[in-house]
C-alpha atoms as a PDB file:
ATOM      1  CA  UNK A   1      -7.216   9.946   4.489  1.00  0.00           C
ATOM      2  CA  UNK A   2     -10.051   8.799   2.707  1.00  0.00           C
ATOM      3  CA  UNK A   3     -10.865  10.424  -0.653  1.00  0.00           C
ATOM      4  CA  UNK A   4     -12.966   9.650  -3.919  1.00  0.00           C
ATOM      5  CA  UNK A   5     -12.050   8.720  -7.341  1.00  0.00           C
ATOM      6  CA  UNK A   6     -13.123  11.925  -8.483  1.00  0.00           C
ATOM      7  CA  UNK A   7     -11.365  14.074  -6.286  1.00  0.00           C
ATOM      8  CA  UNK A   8      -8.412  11.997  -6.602  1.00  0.00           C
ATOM      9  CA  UNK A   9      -8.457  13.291 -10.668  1.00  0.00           C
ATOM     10  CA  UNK A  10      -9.560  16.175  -9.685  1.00  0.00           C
ATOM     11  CA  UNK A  11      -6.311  17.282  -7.407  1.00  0.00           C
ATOM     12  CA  UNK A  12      -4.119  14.273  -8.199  1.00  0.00           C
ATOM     13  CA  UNK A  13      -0.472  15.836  -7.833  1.00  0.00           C
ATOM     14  CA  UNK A  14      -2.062  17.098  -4.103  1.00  0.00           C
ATOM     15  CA  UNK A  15      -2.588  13.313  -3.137  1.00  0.00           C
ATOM     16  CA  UNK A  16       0.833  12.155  -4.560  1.00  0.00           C
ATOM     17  CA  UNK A  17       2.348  14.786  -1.852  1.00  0.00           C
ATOM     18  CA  UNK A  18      -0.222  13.915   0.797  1.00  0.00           C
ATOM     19  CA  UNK A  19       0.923  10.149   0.166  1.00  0.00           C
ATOM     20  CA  UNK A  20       4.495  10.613   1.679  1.00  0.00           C
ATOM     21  CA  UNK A  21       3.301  11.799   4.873  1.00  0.00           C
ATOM     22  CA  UNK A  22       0.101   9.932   4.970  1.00  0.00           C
ATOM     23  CA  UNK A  23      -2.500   7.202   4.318  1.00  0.00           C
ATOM     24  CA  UNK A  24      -4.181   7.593   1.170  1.00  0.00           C
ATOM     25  CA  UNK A  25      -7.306   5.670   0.318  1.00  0.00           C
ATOM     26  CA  UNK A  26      -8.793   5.729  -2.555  1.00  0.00           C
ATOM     27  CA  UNK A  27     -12.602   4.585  -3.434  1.00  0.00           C
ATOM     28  CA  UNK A  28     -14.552   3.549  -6.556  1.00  0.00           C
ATOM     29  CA  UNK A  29     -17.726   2.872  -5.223  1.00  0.00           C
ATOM     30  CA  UNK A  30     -17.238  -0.114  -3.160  1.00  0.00           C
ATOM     31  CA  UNK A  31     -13.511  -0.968  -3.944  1.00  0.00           C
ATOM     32  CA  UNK A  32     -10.951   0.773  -2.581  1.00  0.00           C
ATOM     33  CA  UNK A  33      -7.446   1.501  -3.108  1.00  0.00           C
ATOM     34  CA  UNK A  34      -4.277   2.337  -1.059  1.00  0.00           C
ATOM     35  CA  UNK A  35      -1.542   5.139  -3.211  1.00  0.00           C
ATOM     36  CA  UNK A  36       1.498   3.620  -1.933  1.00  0.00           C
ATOM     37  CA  UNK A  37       5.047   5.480  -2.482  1.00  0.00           C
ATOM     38  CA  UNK A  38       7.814   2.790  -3.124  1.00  0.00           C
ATOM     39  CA  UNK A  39      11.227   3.805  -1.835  1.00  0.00           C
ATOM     40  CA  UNK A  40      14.120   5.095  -3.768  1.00  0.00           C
ATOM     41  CA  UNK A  41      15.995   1.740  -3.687  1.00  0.00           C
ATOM     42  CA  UNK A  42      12.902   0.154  -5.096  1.00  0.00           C
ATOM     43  CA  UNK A  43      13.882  -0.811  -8.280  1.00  0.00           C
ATOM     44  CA  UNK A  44      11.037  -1.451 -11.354  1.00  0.00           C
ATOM     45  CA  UNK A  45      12.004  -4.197 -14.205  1.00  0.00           C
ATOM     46  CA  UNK A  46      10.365  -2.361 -16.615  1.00  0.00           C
ATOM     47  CA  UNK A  47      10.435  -5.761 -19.143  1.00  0.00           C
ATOM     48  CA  UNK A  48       8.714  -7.665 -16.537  1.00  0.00           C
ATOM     49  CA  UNK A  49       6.597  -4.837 -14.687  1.00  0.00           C
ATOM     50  CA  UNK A  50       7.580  -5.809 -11.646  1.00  0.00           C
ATOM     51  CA  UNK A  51       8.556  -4.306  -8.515  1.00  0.00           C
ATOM     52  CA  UNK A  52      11.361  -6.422  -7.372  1.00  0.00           C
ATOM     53  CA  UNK A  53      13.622  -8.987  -8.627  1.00  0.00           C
ATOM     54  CA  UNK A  54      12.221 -12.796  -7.487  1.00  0.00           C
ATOM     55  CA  UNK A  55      15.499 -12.949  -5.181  1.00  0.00           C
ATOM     56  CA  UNK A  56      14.315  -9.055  -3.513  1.00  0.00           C
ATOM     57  CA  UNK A  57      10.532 -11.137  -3.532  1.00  0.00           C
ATOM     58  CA  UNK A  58      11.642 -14.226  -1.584  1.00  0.00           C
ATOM     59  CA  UNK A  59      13.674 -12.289   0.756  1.00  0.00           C
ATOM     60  CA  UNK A  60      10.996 -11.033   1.479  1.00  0.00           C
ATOM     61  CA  UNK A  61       8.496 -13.412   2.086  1.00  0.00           C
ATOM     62  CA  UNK A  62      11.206 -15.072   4.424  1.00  0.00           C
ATOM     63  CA  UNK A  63      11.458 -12.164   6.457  1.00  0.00           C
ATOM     64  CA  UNK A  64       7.547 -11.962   6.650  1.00  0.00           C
ATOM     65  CA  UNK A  65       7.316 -15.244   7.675  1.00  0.00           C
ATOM     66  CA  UNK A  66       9.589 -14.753  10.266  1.00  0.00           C
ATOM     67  CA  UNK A  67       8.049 -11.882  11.859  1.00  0.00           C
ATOM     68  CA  UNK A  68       4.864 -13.943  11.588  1.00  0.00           C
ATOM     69  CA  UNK A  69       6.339 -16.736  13.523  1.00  0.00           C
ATOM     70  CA  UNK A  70       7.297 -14.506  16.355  1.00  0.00           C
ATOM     71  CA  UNK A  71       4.081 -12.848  16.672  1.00  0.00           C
ATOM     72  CA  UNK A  72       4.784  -9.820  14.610  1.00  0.00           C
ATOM     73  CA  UNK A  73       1.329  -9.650  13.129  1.00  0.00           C
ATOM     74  CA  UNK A  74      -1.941  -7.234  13.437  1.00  0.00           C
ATOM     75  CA  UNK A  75      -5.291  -9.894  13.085  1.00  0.00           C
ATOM     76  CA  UNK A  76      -7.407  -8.077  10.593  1.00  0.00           C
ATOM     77  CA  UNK A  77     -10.569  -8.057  12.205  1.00  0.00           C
ATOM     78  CA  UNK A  78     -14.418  -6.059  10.936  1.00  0.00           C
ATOM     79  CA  UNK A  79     -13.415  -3.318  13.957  1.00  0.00           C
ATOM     80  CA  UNK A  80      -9.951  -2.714  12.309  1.00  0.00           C
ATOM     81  CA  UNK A  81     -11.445  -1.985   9.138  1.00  0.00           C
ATOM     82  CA  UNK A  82     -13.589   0.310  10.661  1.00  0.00           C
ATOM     83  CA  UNK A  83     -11.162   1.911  12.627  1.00  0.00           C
ATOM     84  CA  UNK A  84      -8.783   1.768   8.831  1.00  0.00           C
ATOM     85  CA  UNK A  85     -10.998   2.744   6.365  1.00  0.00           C
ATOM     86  CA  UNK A  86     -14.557   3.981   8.598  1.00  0.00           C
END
């Protein structure tokens, strides 16, 4: 779902509820934005506003790496994009 700054104000606590079922993208005129719920276990250091400890970080960069490696990965092409954000 593709929706505009605006709106997004406009009905904000509607697109925090959409955002656990769905896709939300948000757009300021050319830029746009994905809202993203973390999960529970997904803890915030509040004195370092950050998402995840640097151990939770590198885990998982080695598990994306792996996945890479065996050919886990989507090849973001112009027709995704289209097909992503229209």
């Amino acid at each position: 779902m593709i929706v505009s700054n605006k709106d997004f104000a406009w009905n904000i606590n509607k697109y925090f509820m959409l955002a656990e079922q769905k896709n939300v993208v948000i757009t300021k005129g050319k830029k746009r934005f994905v809202l993203l719920p973390l999960p529970a276990k997904q803890n915030v250091d509040e004195e370092n506003d950050v998402l995840m400890s640097k151990e939770e970080y590198f885990a998982m960069l080695d598990k994306r790496i792996a996945n890479a490696k065996a050919g886990n990965v989507i090849e973001y092409t112009s027709e995704l994009e289209h097909e992503l954000f229209g």
